[in-house]
PDB file of N, CA and C in Angstrom:
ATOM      1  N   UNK A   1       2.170   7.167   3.442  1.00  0.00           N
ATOM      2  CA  UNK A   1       1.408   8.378   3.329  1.00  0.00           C
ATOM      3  C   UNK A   1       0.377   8.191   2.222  1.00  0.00           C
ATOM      4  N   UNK A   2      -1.164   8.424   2.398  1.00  0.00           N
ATOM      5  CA  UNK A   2      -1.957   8.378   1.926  1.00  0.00           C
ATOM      6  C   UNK A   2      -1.562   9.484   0.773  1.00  0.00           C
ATOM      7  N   UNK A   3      -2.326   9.317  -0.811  1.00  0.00           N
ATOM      8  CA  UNK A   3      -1.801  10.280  -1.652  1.00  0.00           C
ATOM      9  C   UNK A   3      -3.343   9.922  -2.558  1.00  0.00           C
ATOM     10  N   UNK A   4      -3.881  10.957  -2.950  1.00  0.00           N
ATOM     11  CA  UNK A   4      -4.844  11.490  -4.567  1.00  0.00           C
ATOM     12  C   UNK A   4      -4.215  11.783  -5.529  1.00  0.00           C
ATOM     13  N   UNK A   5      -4.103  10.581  -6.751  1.00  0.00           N
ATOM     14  CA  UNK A   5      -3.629  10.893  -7.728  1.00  0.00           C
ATOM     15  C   UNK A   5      -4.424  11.371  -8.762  1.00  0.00           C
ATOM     16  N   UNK A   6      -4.336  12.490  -9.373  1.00  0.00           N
ATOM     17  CA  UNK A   6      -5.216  12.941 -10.380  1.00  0.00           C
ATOM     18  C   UNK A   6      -4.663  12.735 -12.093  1.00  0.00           C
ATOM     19  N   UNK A   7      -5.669  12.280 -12.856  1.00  0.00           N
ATOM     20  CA  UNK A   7      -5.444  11.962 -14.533  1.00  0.00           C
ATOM     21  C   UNK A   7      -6.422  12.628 -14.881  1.00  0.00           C
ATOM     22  N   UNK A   8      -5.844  12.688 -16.379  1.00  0.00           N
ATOM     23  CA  UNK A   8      -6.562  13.893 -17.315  1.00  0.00           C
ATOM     24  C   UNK A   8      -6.321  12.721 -18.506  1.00  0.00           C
ATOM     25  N   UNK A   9      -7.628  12.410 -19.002  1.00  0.00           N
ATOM     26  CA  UNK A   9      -7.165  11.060 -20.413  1.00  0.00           C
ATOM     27  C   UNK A   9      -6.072  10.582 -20.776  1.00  0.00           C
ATOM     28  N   UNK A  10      -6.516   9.510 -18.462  1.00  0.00           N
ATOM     29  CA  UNK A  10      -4.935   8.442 -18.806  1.00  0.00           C
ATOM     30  C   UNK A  10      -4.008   9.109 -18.517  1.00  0.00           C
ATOM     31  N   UNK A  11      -3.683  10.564 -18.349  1.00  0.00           N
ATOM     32  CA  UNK A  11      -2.596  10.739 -18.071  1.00  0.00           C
ATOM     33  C   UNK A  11      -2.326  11.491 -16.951  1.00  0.00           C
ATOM     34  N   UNK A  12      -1.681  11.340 -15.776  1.00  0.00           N
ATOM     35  CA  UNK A  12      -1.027  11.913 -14.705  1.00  0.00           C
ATOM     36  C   UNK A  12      -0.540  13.409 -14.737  1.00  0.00           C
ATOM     37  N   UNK A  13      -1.944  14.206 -13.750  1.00  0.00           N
ATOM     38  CA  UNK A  13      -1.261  15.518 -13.591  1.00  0.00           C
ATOM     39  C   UNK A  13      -0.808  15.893 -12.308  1.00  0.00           C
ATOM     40  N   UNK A  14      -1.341  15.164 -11.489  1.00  0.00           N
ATOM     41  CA  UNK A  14      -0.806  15.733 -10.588  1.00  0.00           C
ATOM     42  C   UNK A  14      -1.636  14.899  -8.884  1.00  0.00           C
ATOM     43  N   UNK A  15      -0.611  15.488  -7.866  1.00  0.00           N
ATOM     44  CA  UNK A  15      -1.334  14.656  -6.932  1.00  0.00           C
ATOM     45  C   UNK A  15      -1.377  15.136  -5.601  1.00  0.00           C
ATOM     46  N   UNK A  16      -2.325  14.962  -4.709  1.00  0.00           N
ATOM     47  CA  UNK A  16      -3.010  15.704  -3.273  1.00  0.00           C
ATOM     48  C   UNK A  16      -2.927  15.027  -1.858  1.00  0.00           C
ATOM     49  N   UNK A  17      -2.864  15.518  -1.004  1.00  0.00           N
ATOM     50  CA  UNK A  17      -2.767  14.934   0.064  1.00  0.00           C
ATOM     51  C   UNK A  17      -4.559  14.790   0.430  1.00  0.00           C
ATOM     52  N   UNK A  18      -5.440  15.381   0.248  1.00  0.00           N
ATOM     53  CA  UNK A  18      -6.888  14.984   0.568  1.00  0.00           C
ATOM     54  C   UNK A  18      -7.974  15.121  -0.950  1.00  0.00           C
ATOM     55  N   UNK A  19      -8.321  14.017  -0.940  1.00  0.00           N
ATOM     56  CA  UNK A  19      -9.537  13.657  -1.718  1.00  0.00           C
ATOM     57  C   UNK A  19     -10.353  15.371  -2.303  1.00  0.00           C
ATOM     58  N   UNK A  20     -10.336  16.088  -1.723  1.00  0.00           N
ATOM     59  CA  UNK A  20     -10.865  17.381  -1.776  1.00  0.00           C
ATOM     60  C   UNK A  20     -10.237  18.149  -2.489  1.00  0.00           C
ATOM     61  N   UNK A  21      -9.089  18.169  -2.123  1.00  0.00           N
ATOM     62  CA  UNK A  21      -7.801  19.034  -2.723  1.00  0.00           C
ATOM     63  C   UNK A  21      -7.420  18.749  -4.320  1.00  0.00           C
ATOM     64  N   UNK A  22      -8.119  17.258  -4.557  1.00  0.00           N
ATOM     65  CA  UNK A  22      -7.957  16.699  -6.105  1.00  0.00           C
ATOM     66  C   UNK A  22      -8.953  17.182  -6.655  1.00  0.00           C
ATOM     67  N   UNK A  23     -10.259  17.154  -6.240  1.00  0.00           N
ATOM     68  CA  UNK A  23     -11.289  17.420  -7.057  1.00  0.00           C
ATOM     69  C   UNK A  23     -11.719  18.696  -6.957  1.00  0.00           C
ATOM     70  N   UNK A  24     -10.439  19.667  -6.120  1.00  0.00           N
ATOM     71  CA  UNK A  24     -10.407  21.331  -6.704  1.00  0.00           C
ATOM     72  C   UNK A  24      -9.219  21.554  -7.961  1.00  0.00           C
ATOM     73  N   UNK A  25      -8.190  20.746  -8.171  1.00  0.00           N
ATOM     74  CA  UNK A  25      -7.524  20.714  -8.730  1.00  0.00           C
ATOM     75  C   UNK A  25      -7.906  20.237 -10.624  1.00  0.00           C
ATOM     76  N   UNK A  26      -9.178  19.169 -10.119  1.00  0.00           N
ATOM     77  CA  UNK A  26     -10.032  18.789 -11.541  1.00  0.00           C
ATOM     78  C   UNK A  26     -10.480  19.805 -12.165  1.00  0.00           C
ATOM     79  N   UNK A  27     -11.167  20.799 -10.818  1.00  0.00           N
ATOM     80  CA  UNK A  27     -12.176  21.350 -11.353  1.00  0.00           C
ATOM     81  C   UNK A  27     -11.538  22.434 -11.769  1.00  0.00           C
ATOM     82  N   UNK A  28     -10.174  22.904 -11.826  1.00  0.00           N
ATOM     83  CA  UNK A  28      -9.501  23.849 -12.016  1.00  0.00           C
ATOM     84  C   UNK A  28      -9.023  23.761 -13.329  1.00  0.00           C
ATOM     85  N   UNK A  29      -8.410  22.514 -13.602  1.00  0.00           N
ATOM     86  CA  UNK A  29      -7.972  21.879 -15.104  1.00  0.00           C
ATOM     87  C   UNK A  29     -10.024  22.001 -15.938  1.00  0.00           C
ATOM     88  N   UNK A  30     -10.896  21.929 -15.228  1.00  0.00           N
ATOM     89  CA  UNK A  30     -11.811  21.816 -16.240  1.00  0.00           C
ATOM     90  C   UNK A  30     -12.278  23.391 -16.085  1.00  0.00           C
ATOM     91  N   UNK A  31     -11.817  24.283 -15.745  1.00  0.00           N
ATOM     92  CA  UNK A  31     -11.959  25.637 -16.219  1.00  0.00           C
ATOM     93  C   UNK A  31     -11.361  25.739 -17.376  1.00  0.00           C
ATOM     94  N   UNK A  32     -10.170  25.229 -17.499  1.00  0.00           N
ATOM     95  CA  UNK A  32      -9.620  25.548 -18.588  1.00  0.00           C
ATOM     96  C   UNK A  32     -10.280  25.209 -19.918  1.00  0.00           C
ATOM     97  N   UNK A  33     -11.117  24.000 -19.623  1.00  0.00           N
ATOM     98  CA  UNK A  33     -11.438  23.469 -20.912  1.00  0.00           C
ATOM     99  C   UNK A  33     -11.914  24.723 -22.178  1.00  0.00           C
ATOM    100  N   UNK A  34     -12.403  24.703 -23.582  1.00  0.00           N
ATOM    101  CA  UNK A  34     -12.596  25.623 -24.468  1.00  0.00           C
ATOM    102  C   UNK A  34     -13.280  25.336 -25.265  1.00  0.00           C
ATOM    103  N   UNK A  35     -13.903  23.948 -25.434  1.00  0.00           N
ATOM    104  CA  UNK A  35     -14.596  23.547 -26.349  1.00  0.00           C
ATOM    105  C   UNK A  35     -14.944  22.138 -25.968  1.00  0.00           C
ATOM    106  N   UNK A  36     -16.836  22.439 -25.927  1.00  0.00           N
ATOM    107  CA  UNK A  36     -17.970  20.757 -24.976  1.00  0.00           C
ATOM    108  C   UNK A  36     -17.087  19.970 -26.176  1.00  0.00           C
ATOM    109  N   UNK A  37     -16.840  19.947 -27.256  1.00  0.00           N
ATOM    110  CA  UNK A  37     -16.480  18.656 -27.930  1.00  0.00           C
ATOM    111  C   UNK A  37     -15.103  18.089 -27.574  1.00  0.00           C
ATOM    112  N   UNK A  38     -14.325  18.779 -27.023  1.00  0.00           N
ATOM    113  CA  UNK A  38     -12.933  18.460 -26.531  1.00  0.00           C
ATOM    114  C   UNK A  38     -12.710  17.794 -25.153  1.00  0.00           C
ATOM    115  N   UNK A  39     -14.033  18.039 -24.507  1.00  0.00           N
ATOM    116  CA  UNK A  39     -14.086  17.776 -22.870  1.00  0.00           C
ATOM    117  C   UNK A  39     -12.789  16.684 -22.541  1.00  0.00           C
ATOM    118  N   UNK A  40     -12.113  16.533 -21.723  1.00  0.00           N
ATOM    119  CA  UNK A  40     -11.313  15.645 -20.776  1.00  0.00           C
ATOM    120  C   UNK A  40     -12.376  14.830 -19.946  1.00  0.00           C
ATOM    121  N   UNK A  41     -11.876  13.794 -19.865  1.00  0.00           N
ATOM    122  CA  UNK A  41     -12.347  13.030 -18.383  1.00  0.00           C
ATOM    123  C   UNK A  41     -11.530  12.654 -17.451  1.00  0.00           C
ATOM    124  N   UNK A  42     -11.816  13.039 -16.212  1.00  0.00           N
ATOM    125  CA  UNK A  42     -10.793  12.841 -14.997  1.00  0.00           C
ATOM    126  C   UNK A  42     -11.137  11.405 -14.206  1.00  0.00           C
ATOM    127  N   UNK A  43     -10.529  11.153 -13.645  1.00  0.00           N
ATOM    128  CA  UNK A  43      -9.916  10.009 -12.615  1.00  0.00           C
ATOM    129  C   UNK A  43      -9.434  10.163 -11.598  1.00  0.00           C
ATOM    130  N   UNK A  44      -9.712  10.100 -10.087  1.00  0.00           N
ATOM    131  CA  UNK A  44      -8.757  10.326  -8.870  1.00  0.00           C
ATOM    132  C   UNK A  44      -8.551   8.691  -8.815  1.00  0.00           C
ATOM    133  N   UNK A  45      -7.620   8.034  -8.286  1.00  0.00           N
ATOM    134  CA  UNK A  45      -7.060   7.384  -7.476  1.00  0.00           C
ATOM    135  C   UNK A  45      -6.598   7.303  -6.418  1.00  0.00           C
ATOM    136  N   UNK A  46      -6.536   6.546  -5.196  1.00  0.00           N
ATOM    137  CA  UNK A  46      -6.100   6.877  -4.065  1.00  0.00           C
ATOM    138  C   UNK A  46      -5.304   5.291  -3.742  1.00  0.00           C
ATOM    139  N   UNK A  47      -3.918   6.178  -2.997  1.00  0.00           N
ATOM    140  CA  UNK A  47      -2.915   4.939  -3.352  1.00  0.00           C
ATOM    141  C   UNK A  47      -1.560   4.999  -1.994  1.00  0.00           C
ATOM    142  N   UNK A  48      -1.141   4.637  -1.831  1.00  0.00           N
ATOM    143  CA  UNK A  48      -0.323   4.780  -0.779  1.00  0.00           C
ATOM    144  C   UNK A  48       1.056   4.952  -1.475  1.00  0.00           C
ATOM    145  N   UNK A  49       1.876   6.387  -1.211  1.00  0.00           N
ATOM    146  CA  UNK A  49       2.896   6.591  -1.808  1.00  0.00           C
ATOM    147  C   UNK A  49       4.086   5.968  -0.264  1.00  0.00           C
ATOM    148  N   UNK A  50       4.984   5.065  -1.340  1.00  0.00           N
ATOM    149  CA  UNK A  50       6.087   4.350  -0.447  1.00  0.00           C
ATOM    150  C   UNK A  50       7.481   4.478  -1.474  1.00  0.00           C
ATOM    151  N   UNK A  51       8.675   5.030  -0.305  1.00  0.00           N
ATOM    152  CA  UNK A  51       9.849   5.483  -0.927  1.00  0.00           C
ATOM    153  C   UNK A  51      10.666   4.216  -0.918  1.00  0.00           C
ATOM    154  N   UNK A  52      10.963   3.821  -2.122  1.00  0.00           N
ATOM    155  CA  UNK A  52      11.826   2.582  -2.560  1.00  0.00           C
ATOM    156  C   UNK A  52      13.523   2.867  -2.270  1.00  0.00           C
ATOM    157  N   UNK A  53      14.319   3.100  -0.905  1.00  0.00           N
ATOM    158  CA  UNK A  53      15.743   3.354  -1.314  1.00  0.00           C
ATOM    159  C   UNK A  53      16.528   2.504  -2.264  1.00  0.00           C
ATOM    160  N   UNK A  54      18.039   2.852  -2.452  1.00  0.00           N
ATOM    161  CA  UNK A  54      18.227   1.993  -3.662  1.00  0.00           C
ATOM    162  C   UNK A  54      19.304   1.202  -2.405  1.00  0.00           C
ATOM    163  N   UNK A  55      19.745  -0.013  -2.842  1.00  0.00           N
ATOM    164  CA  UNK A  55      20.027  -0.719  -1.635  1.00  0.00           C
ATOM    165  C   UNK A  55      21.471   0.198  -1.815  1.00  0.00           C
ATOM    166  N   UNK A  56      22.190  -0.258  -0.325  1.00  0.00           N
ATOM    167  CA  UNK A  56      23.560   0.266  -0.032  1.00  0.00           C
ATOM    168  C   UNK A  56      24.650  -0.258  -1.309  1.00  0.00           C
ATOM    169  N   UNK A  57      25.720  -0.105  -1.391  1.00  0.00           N
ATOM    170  CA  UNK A  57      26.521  -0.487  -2.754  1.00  0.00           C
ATOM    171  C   UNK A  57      28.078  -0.253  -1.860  1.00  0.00           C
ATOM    172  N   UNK A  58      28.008  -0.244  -0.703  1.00  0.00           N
ATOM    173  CA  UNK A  58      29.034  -0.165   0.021  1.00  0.00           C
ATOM    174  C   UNK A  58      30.131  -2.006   0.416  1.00  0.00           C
ATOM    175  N   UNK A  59      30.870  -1.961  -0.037  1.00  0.00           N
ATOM    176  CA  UNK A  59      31.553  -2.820  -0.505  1.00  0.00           C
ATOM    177  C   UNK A  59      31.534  -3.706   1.557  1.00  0.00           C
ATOM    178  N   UNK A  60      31.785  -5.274   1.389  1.00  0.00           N
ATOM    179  CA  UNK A  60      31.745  -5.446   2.742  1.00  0.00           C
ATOM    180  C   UNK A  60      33.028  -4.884   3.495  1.00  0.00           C
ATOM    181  N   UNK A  61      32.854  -4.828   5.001  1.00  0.00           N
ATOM    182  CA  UNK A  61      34.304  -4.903   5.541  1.00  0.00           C
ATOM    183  C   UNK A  61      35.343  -5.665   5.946  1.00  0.00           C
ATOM    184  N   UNK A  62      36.400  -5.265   5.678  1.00  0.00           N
ATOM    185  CA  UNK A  62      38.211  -6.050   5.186  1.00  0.00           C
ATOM    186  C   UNK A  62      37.726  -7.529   6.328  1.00  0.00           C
ATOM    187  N   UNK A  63      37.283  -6.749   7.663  1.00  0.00           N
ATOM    188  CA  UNK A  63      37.407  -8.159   8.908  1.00  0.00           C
ATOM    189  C   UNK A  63      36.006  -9.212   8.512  1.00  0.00           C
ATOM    190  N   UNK A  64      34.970  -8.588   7.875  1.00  0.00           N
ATOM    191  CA  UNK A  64      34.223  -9.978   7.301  1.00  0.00           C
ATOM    192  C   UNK A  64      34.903 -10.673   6.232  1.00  0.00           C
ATOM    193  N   UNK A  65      35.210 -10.273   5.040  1.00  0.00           N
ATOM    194  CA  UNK A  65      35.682 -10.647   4.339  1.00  0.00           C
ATOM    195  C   UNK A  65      36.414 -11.996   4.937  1.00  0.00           C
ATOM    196  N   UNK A  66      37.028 -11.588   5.935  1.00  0.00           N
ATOM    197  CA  UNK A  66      38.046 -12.372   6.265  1.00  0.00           C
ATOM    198  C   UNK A  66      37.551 -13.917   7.069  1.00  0.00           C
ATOM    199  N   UNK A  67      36.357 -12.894   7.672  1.00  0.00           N
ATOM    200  CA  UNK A  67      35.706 -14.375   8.455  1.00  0.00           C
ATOM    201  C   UNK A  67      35.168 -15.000   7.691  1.00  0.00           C
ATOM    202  N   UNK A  68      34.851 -14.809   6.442  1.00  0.00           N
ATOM    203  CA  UNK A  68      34.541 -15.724   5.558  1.00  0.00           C
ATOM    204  C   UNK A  68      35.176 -16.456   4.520  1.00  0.00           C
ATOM    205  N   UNK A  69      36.365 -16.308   4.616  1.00  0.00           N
ATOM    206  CA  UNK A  69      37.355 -17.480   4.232  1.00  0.00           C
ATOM    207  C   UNK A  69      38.083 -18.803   4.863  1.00  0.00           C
TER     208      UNK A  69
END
């Protein structure tokens, strides 16, 4: 799954399913801003989010075990 990751100086706020959806989300964090000398600078990235399972931990079974002696 395609993913927009959004940073705020270097650091990770948050992240979008379309390119669009990040740079309403920038522009939302740069409402907030309060002061031109403080400004943030943003960053999108675009990256492919992939779910790492953790491997099985399930012990083998009694009849392999066996075929392997």
């Amino acid at each position: 799954m395609k993913r927009f990751y959004v940073f705020k100086d270097g650091t990770q706020q948050g992240s979008t399913a379309t390119r669009e959806l990040a740079v309403d989300l920038i522009r939302q964090y740069q409402e907030l801003e309060t002061h031109p000398f403080l400004r943030a600078e943003f960053s999108i990235i675009e990256g492919e989010e992939e779910f790492i399972p953790y491997p099985s931990r399930q012990k083998p079974s009694r009849q392999k075990q066996d075929m392997e002696r």
